[in-house]
Each structure stands twice: as structure tokens, then as C-alpha cells.
Protein backbone atom coordinates (compact mmCIF):
# COMPACT_ATOMS: atom_id res chain seq x y z
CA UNK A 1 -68.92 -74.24 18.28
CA UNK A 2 -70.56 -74.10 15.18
CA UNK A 3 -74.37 -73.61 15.06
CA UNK A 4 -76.09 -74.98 12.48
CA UNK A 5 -79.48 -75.38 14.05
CA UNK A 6 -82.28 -74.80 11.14
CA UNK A 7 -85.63 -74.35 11.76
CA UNK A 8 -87.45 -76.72 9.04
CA UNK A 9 -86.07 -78.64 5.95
CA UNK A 10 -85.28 -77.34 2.58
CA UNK A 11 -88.20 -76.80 -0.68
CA UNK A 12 -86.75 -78.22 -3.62
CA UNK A 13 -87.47 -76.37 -7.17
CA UNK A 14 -87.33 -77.90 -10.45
CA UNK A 15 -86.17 -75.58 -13.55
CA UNK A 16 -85.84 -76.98 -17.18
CA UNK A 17 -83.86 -75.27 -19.75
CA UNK A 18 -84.21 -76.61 -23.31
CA UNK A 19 -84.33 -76.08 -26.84
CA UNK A 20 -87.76 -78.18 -27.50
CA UNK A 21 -87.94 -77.61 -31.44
CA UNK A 22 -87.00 -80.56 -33.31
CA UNK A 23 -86.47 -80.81 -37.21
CA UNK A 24 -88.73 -82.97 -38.66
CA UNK A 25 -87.55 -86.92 -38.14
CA UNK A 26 -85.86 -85.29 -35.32
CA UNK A 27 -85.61 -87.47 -31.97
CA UNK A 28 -82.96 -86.30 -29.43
CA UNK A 29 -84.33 -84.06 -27.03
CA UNK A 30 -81.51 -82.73 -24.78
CA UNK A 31 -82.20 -80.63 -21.68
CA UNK A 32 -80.60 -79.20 -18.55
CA UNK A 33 -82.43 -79.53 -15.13
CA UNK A 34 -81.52 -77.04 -12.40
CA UNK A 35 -82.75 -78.43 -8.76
CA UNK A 36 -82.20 -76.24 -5.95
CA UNK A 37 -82.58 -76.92 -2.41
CA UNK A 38 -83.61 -73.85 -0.30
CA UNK A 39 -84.06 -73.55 3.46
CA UNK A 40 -87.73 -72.50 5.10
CA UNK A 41 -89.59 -75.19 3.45
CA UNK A 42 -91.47 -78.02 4.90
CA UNK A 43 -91.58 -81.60 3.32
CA UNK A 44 -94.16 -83.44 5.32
CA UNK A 45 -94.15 -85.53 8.16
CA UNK A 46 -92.22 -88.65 6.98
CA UNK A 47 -88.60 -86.32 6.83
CA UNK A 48 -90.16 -83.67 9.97
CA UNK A 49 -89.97 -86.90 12.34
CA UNK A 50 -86.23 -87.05 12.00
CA UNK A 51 -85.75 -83.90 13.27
CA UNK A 52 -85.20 -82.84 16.55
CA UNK A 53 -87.14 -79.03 17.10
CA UNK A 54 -84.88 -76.14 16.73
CA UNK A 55 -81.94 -78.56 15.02
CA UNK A 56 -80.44 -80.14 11.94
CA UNK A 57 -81.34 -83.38 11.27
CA UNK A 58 -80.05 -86.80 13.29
CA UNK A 59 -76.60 -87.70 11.28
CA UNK A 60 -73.75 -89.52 11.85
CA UNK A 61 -70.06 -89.35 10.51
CA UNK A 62 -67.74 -91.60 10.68
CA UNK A 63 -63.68 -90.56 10.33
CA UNK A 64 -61.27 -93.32 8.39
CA UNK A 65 -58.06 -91.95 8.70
CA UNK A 66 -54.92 -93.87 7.09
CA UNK A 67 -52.78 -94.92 9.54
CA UNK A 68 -50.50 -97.48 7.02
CA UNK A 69 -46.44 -96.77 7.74
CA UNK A 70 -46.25 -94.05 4.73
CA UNK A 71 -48.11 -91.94 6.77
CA UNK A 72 -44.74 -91.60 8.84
CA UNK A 73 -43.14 -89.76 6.20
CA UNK A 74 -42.89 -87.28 6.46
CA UNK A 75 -43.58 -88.02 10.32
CA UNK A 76 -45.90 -84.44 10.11
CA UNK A 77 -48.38 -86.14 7.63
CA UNK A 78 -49.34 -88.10 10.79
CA UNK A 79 -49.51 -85.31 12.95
CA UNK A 80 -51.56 -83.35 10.54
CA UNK A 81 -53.85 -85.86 10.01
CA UNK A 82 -54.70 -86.18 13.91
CA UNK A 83 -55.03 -82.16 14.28
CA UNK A 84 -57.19 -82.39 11.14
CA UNK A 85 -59.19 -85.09 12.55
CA UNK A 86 -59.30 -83.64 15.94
CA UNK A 87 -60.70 -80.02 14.02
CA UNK A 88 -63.19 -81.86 12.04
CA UNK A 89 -64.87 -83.88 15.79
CA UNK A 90 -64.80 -79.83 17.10
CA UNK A 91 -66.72 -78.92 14.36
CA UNK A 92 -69.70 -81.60 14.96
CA UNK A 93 -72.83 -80.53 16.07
CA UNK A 94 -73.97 -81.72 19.70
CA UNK A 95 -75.81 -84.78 19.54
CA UNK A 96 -74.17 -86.04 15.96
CA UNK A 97 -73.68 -89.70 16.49
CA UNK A 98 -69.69 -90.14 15.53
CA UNK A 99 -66.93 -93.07 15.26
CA UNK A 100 -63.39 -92.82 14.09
CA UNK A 101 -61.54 -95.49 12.52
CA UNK A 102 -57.81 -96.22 12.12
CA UNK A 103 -57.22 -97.59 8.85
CA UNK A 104 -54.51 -99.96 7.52
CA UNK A 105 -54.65 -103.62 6.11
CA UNK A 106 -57.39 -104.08 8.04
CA UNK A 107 -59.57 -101.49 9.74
CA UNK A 108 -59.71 -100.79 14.04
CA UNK A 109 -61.90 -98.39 16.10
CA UNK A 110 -60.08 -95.88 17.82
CA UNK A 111 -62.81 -93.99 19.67
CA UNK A 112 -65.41 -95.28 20.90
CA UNK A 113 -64.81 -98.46 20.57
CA UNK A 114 -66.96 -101.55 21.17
CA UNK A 115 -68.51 -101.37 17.74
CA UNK A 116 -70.96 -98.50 19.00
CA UNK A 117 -70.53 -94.83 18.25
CA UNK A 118 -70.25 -91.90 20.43
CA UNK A 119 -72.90 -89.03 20.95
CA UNK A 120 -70.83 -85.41 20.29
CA UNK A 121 -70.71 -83.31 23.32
CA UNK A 122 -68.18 -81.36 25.09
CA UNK A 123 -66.93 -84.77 27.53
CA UNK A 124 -67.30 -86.94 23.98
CA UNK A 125 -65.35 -84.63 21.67
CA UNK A 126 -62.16 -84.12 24.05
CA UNK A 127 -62.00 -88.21 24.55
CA UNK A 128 -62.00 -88.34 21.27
CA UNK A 129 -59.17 -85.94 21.16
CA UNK A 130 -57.34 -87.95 23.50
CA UNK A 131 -57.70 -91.16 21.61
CA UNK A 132 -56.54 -89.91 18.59
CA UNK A 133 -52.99 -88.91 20.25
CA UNK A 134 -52.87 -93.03 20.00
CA UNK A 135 -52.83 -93.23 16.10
CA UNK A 136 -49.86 -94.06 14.47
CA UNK A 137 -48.28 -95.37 11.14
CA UNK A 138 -47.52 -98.83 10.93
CA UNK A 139 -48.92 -101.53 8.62
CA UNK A 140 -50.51 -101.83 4.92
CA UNK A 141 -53.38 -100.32 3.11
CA UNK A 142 -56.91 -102.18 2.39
CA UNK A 143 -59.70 -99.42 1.83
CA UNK A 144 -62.24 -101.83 1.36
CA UNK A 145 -61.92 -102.93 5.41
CA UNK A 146 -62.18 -99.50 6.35
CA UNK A 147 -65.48 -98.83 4.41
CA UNK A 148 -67.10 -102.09 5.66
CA UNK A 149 -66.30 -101.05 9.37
CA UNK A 150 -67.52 -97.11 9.03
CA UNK A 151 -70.63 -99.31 7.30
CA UNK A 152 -71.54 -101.38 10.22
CA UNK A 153 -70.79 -98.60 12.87
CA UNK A 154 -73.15 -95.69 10.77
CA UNK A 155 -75.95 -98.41 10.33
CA UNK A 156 -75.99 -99.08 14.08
CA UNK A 157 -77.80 -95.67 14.77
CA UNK A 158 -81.25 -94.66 13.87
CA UNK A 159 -80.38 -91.54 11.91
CA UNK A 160 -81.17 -89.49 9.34
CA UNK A 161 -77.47 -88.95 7.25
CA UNK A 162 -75.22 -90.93 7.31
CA UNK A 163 -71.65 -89.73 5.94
CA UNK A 164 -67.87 -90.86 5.98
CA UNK A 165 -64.81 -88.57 5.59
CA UNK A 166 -61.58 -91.10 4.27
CA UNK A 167 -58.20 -89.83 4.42
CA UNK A 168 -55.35 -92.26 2.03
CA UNK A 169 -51.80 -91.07 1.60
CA UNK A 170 -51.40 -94.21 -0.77
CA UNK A 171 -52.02 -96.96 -3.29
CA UNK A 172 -54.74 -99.73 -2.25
CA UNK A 173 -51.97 -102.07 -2.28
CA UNK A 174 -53.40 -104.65 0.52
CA UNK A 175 -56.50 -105.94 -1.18
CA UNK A 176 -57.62 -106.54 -5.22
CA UNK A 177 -59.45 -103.76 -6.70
CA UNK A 178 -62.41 -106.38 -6.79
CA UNK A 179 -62.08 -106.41 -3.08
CA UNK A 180 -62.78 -102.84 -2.91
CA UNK A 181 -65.11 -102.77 -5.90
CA UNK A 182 -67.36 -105.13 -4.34
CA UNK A 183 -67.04 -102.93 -0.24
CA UNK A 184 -68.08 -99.41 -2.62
CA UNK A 185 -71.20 -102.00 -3.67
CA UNK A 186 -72.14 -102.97 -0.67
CA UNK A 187 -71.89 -99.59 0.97
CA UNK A 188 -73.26 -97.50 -1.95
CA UNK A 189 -76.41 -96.24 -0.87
CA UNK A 190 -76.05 -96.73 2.72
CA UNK A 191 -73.82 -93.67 3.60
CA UNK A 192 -72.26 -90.56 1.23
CA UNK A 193 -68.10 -90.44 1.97
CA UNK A 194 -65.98 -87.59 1.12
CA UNK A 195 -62.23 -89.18 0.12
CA UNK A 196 -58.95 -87.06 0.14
CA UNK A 197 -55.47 -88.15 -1.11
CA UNK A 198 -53.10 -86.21 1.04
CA UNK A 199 -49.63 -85.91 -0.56
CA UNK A 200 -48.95 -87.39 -3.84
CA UNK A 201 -48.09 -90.92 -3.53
CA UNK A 202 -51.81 -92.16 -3.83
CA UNK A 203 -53.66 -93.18 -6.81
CA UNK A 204 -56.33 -90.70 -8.48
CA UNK A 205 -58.38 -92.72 -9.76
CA UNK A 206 -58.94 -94.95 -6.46
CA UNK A 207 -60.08 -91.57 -4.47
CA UNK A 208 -62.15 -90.23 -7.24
CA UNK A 209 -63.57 -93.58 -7.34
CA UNK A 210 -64.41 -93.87 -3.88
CA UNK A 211 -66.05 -90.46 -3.63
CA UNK A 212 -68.00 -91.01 -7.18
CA UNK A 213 -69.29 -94.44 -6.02
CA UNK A 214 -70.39 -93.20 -2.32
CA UNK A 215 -71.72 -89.40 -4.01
CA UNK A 216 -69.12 -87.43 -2.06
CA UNK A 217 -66.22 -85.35 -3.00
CA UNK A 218 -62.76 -85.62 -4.12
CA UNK A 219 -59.63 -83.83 -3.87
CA UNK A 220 -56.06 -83.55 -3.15
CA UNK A 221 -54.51 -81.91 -0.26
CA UNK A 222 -51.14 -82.16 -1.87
CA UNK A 223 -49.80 -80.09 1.51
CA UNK A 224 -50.39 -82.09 4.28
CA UNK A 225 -50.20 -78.67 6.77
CA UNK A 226 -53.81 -78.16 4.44
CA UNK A 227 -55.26 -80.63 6.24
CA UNK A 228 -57.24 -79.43 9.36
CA UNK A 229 -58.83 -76.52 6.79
CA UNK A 230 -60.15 -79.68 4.67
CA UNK A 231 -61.29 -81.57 7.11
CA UNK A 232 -63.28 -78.45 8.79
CA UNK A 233 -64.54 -77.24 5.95
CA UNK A 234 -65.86 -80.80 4.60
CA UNK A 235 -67.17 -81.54 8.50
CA UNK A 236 -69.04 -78.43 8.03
CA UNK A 237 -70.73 -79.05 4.61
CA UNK A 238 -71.54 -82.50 6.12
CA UNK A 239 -73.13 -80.91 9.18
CA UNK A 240 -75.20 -78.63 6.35
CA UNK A 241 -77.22 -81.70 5.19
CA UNK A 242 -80.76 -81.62 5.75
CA UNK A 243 -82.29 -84.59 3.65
CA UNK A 244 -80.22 -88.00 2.56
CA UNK A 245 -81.02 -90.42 -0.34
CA UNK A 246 -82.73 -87.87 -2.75
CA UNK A 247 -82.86 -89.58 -5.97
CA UNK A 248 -84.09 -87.87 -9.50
CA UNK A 249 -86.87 -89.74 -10.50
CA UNK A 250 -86.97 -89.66 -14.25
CA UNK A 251 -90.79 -90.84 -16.24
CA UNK A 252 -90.50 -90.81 -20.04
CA UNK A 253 -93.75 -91.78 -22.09
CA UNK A 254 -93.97 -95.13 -24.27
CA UNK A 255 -91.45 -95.68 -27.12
CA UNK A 256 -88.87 -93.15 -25.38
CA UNK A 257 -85.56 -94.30 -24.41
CA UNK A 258 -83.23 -92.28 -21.99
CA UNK A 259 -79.78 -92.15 -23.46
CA UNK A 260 -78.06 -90.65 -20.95
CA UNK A 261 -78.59 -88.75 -17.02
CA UNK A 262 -75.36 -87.01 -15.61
CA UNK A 263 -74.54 -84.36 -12.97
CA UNK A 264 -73.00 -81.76 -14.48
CA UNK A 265 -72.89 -78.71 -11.89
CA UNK A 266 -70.83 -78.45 -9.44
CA UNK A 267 -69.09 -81.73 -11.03
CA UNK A 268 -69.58 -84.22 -13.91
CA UNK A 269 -70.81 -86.99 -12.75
CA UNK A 270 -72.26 -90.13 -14.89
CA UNK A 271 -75.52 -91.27 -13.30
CA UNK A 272 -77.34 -93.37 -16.14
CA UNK A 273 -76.13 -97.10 -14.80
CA UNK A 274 -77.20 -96.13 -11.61
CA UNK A 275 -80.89 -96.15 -12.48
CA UNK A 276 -83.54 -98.31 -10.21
CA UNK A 277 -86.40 -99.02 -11.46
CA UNK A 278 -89.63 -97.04 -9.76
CA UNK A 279 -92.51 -98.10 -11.14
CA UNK A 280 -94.08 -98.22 -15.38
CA UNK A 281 -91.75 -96.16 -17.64
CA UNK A 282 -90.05 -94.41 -14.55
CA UNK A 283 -86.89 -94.28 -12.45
CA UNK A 284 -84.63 -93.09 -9.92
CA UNK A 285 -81.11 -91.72 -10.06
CA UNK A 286 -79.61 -91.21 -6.64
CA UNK A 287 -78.13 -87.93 -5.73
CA UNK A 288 -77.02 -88.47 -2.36
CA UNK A 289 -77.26 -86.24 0.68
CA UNK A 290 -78.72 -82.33 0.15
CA UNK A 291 -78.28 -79.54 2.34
CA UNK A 292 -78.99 -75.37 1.05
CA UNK A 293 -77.08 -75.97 -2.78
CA UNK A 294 -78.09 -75.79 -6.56
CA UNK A 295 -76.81 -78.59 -8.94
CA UNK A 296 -77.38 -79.25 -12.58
CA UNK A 297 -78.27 -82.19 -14.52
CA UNK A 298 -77.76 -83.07 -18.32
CA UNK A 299 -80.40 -85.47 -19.24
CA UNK A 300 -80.70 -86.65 -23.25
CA UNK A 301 -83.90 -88.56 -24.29
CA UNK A 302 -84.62 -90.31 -27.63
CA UNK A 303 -88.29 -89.85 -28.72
CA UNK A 304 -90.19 -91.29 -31.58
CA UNK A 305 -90.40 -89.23 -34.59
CA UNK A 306 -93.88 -87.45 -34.97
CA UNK A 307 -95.37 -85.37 -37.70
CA UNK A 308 -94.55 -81.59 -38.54
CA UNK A 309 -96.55 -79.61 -35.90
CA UNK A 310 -97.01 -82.14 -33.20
CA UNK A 311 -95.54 -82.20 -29.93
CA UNK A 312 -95.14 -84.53 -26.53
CA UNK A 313 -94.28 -84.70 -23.53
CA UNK A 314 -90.20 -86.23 -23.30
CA UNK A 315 -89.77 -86.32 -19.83
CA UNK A 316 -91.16 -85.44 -16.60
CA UNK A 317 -88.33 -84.87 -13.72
CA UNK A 318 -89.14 -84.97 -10.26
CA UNK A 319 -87.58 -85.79 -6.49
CA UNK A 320 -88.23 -88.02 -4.24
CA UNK A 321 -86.98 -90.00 -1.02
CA UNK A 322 -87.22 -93.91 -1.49
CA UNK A 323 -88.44 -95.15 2.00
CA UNK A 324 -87.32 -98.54 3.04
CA UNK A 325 -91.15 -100.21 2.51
CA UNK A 326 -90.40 -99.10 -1.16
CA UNK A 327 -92.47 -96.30 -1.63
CA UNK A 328 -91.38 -92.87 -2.12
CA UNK A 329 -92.20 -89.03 -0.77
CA UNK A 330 -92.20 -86.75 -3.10
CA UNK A 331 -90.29 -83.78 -2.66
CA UNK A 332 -92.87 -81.83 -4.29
CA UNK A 333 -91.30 -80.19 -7.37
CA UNK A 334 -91.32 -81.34 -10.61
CA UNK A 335 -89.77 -80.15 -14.24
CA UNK A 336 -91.47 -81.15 -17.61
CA UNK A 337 -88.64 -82.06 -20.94
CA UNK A 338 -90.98 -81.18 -24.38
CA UNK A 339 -90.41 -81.85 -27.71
CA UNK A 340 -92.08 -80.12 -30.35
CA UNK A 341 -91.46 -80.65 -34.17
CA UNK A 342 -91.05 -78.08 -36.68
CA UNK A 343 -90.50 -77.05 -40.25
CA UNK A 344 -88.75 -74.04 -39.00
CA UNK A 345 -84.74 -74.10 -39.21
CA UNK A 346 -83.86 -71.78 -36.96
CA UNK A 347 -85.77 -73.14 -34.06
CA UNK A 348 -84.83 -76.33 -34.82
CA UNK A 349 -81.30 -76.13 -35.16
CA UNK A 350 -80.56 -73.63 -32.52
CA UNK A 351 -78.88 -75.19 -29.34
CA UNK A 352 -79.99 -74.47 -25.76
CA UNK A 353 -76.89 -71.93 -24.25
CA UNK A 354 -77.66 -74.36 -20.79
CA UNK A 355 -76.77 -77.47 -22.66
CA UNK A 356 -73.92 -75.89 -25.30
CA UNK A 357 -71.81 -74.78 -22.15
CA UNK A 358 -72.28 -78.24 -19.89
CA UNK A 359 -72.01 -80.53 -23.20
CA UNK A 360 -68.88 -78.17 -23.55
CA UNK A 361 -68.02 -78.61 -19.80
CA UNK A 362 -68.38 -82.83 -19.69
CA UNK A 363 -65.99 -82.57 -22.68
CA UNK A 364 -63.15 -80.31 -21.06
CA UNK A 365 -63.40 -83.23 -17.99
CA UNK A 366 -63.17 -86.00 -20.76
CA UNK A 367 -60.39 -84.38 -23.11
CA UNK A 368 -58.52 -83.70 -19.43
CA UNK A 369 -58.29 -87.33 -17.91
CA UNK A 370 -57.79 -88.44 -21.81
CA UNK A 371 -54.79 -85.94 -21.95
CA UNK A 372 -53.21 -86.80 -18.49
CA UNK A 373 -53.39 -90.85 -19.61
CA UNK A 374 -51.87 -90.38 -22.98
CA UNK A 375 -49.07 -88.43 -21.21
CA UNK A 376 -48.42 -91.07 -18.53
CA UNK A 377 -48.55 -93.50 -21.59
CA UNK A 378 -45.82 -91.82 -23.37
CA UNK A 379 -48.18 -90.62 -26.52
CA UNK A 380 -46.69 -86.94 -26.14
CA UNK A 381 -48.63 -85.70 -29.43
CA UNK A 382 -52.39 -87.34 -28.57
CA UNK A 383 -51.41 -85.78 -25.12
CA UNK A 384 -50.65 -82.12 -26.43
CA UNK A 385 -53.97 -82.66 -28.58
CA UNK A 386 -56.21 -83.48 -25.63
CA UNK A 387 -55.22 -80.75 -23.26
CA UNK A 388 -55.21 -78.14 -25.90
CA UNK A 389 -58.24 -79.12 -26.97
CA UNK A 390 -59.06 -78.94 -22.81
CA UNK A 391 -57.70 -75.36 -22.77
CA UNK A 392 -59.92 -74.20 -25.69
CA UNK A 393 -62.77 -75.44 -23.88
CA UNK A 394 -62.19 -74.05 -20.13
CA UNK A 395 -60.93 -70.84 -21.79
CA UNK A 396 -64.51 -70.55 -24.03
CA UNK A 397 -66.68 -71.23 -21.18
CA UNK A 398 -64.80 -68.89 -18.43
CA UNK A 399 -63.92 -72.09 -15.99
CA UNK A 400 -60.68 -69.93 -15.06
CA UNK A 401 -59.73 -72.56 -12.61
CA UNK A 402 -59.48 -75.56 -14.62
CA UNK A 403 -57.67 -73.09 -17.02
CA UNK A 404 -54.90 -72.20 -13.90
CA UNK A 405 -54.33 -75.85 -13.21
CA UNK A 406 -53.91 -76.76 -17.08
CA UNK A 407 -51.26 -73.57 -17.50
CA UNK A 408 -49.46 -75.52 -14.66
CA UNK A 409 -48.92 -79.10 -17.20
CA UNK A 410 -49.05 -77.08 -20.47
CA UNK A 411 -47.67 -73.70 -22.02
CA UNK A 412 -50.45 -72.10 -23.65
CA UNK A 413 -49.63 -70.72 -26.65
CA UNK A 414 -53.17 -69.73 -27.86
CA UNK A 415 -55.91 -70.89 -25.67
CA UNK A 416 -58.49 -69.58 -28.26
CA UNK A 417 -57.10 -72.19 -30.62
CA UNK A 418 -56.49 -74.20 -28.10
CA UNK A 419 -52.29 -74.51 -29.23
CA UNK A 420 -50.27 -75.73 -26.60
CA UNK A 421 -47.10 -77.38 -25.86
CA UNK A 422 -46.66 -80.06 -22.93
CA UNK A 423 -44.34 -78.58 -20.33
CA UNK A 424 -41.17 -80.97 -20.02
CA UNK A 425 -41.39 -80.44 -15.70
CA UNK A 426 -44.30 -80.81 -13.97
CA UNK A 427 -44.69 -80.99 -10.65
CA UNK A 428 -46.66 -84.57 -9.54
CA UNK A 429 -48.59 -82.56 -7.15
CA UNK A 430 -49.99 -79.97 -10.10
CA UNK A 431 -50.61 -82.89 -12.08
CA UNK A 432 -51.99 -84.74 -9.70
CA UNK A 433 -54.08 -81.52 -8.90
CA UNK A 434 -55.67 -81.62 -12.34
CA UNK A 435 -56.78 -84.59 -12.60
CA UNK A 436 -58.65 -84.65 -9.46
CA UNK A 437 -60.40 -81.53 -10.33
CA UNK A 438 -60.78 -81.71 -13.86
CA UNK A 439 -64.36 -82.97 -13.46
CA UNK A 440 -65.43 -79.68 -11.64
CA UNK A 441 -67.59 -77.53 -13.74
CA UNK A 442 -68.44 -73.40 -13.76
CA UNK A 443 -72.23 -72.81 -14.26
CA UNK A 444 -73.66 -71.00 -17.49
CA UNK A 445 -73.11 -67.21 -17.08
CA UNK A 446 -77.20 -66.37 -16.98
């Protein structure tokens, strides 16, 4: 078994990396905040309580597996997906509250049943493995029933985090995409869900959906023999969280708008419509669950213009848990976004390397999914622009995966140029492949 018993939560640092000299008139101000989550810190009584001494936090997990009658072929997938499920309940730490959940057109406990969950131990796990030998393919698929059920089985314990794993070898196909818009609304917030399209018969943009909307992963396992290595390895980053609902709690002065907050390390992700308000001229971006990780954030603020020589304070960043009376703790660390006007060109017009490479990196995602639609569309040339345009950009900012996956849909002439042609094969799986990951990012070489 897997220990990951830590003595205290993590300390959170703040780092800001800018380019505060504006031109005069100037008003963008365009900076790159670095958080980091490190263990051996202590963040006051309020998180403390949910620990038990000498442990991780309380969490629970709960396991939606697709169980709809393409999971029968071929009739491995649905033997993978119980030894996967089976290695991910070994790898939960004793006394993590768990529930799995067979999914179809509508959604069934497996184990424990009863709409309760089960406390991990050495008796719980191997009942668990028994139960599972009972899943098997047979019915529709309806996502959205599967989410509301791990919903109402995580918020029955008292816990710290709360997280779903969701397995799909298919299309939504048993419910509207409203239906499932409106279960990622109602859940959103409430737990963080890792999704995985297993195969390549399932829709990309449902699974990256899921996982964007619930601030989990994505990816394909286009191998379903892959599976139990997934599921392990995402059971074990799960177990690695120390502190849930951390949100990025933005203040900007009077007369300064925020034009945009994204992730953009280890993934792009668009947070700005996900503000909440938190108080005068401030508010909070969630983030999801932490455990010992770094991540980046691109956040782009329009100041008023201000004489030659005079400077203000943007932005002030800092982190904080919401608690359900709706006050917050602070986390403790804090970053501060400047702007500072000046007759000198060369500060002014110099960009910050941080934000260069990420602006660079959100684009290569963008030009990516553009490139992949176009092709499905039929619009061959837009296509070859957009992914050449893609490999220029992964090959200029070292992001050697993203540039292996695109040599698999194009032949790179020139990747400095960014010439390519469209291959006339390609694999679904490779495809498939890309566009799942084409949002993951490389950090700026320091």
C-alpha cells in the first residue's frame, strides 16, 4: 500500500513575473503568476481540523465507470476497465471514504450500495473487488446521471476533498447536451473529476469538457490494456491532495477592468467567466483541489492611463479557501501586478519572456483545436495553415511533445516556418491524441 501520510499542509508562494513599463497612454498590463504549493507548511486551524495527525487529509473518491454495451467490444475494454478500477480502490489510502458507480443511461451503485459510501481498508477494498467482477456492458450512455449520483454519494461524508475519476468509451448519446450542461453546473464546485475516453469512439470535446468544468484532467487511453496504469497513477495524484476549493482571489484598484484570468501551466485553461464576486473591486477564480505542484496563471488587466512617470498598483493576487459562512482563509501569500509609465522605448516595448512563451503556448492550443475542426470540416488549406502555424509555435517554445503528436497528423516540412502538409492517413487514435492534449503547456525555460 501506498503511504502518503504527510505531516502538515502545504505553504503556498506567490511569484509575479512582468514587464511593468508602459508607453505613455499605455493601459494593458499583462503578467504571469507562478503559485506553488509546498509541503511543511501550516495554514491555520480552520484546514488543520480536517486532518487526522500523522495523515493526508479526509477525502473521498468516487469511481463512474461506463458500463453502456460498447464497452463489450472489444469484450477486454470491460475487463480492463474492472482491473483498472480494482488497481485504482488498492491504491486508496486507509480511511478514504469511496463509492463506485456503474454508469449507463442511468447511473447504479455497485459497491457499497445503499446510497452510503464505504471506508477503505483491507475487508472494504477486496469487497469492492468482488463487486466489481458484477459489472458488465449492457445499456445506453447518460453522463449527466452518473455525475448527479457520484454528487449525492461524495456530499454524504464530512470530508475534506472530494474527487471523481469517469471512465466513457462513447458519445453522450442518452441525454441532450443541456442535460449534461446543466449536471457539470450543479456539480461544479462540489467535487474535482478526472474524465478519460478509453478507445476512440468517444467524443473529445465531451471529456475535455467534463474535466475543464469539474477542474480535473483529461486524456485518452486510446489502448484499453493502458488502463490500470491511468487509473493508478490518477488515484495516486488524487490521494496527493492536501487542500480543496483554492480559488485565486484577484483585487484590482478603481477604474481597472480585468480582461482576462487563465491557467496556463501545466494546461490552458480559461478561468475569467468563472469569477465570484468577493467583496469591493475583488474576486475569486477557483482552482480546484492542490496537493505538492506549481501552476501558472496569465492574468491581463486594463488600467487607466496616467501621466509620464507615475505608477499604480494593477493587481494584487492572493489565495484563499471560501468557507461555507462566506468568508474566506487566506492562504497567506500574495503577488502584487504594477504598472509604471514611461517615456523610455525600450522598457516599454519590451515583452516579459514569462508572458511571450505562455501567450505563445495558449496560441499553439488555439491554432491546434482550430486546425483539427477545419480538417474534420473538409477546409484542407485553413487546416494545413493552423497546424503549421501550431508546429512553429511548439517547435519555438521547446514543447517537444505537442510537436511528436502534431508530426503524427502532419509532415513537417519546416517547423521553423512552420510549412507543413496534412498527412492523407491518420490514425483516429493519434488524432484523437492531439486534440486531447493540445491544451498541455511546457513551462518557460528559466
Amino acid at each position: 500500500m501506498a503511504n502518503f501520510a504527510k505531516s502538515s499542509v502545504p505553504q503556498f508562494s506567490v511569484d509575479v513575473y512582468q514587464n511593468e513599463y508602459l508607453p505613455e497612454g499605455g493601459r494593458e498590463v499583462n503578467a504571469i503568476v507562478t503559485v506553488t504549493a509546498t509541503g511543511g507548511g501550516t495554514i491555520g486551524s480552520a484546514v488543520a481540523a480536517r486532518y487526522a495527525p500523522g495523515h493526508g487529509p479526509s477525502a473521498a473518491v468516487a469511481i463512474m465507470v461506463d458500463c453502456s454495451g460498447s464497452m463489450d467490444y472489444p469484450p477486454t475494454k470491460m475487463r480492463n476497465a474492472r482491473d483498472a478500477t480494482a488497481a485504482a480502490i488498492d491504491t486508496l489510502r486507509d480511511g478514504v471514504h469511496f463509492a463506485v458507480i456503474d454508469g449507463t443511461h442511468v447511473a447504479k451503485e455497485v459497491y457499497p450500495g445503499g446510497g452510503r459510501l464505504a471506508v477503505a481498508d483491507a475487508t472494504t477494498r477486496e469487497q469492492a473487488r468482488q463487486a466489481l467482477r458484477r459489472l458488465s456492458a449492457g445499456g445506453g450512455t447518460a453522463i449527466g446521471t452518473w455525475l448527479r449520483l457520484a454528487d449525492r454519494l461524495l456530499s454524504s461524508a464530512d470530508v475534506a476533498i472530494r474527487h471523481g475519476i469517469l471512465l466513457t468509451d462513447g458519445r453522450n448519446e442518452h441525454e441532450s447536451p443541456e442535460d449534461l450542461r446543466a449536471a457539470l453546473d450543479a456539480c461544479a464546485g462540489r467535487f474535482t473529476c478526472d474524465a478519460r475516453g478509453v478507445g476512440t469512439d468517444w467524443e473529445v470535446k465531451e471529456v475535455t469538457g467534463i474535466a475543464s468544468a469539474l477542474l480535473g484532467t483529461a486524456d485518452i487511453v486510446a489502448d484499453p490494456a493502458g488502463l490500470a496504469a491511468d487509473f493508478t497513477q490518477m488515484m495516486e495524484t488524487a490521494m496527493g491532495k492536501e487542500v480543496a476549493d483554492v480559488a485565486l482571489r484577484v483585487w484590482t484598484p478603481v477604474g481597472t477592468a480585468i480582461k482576462f484570468v487563465k491557467q496556463v501551466a501545466p494546461t490552458v485553461e480559461e478561468l475569467t467567466g468563472r469569477r465570484t464576486e468577493a467583496g469591493p473591486r475583488a474576486g475569486d477564480y477557483p482552482t480546484g483541489s492542490w496537493g505538492d505542484e506549481s501552476r501558472d496563471y496569465h492574468l491581463c488587466v486594463e488600467v487607466p492611463s496616467a501621466g509620464l512617470g507615475q505608477e499604480m498598483l494593477a493587481a494584487r493576487v492572493s489565495l484563499v479557501v471560501p468557507q461555507p459562512d462566506g468568508t474566506a482563509q487566506n492562504l497567506g501569500a500574495q503577488g502584487l501586478v504594477r504598472a509604471v509609465w514611461t517615456d523610455d522605448m525600450t522598457a516599454s516595448t519590451s515583452i516579459n519572456p514569462q508572458v511571450a512563451h505562455y501567450t505563445g503556448q495558449a496560441e499553439l492550443a488555439q491554432a491546434i483545436q482550430q486546425g483539427i475542426d477545419l480538417r474534420k470540416a473538409g477546409d484542407f488549406d485553413g487546416a494545413t495553415a493552423k497546424l503549421g502555424r501550431a508546429v512553429q509555435l511548439a517547435s519555438a517554445s521547446g514543447n517537444a511533445d505537442t510537436a511528436k503528436l502534431l508530426a503524427k497528423v502532419v509532415d513537417v516540412v519546416d517547423a521553423a516556418t512552420g510549412t507543413v502538409r496534412l498527412k492523407t492517413k491518420v490514425a483516429e487514435a493519434d488524432e484523437m491524441t492531439l486534440e486531447t492534449r493540445s491544451t498541455k503547456t511546457v513551462r518557460v525555460k528559466k
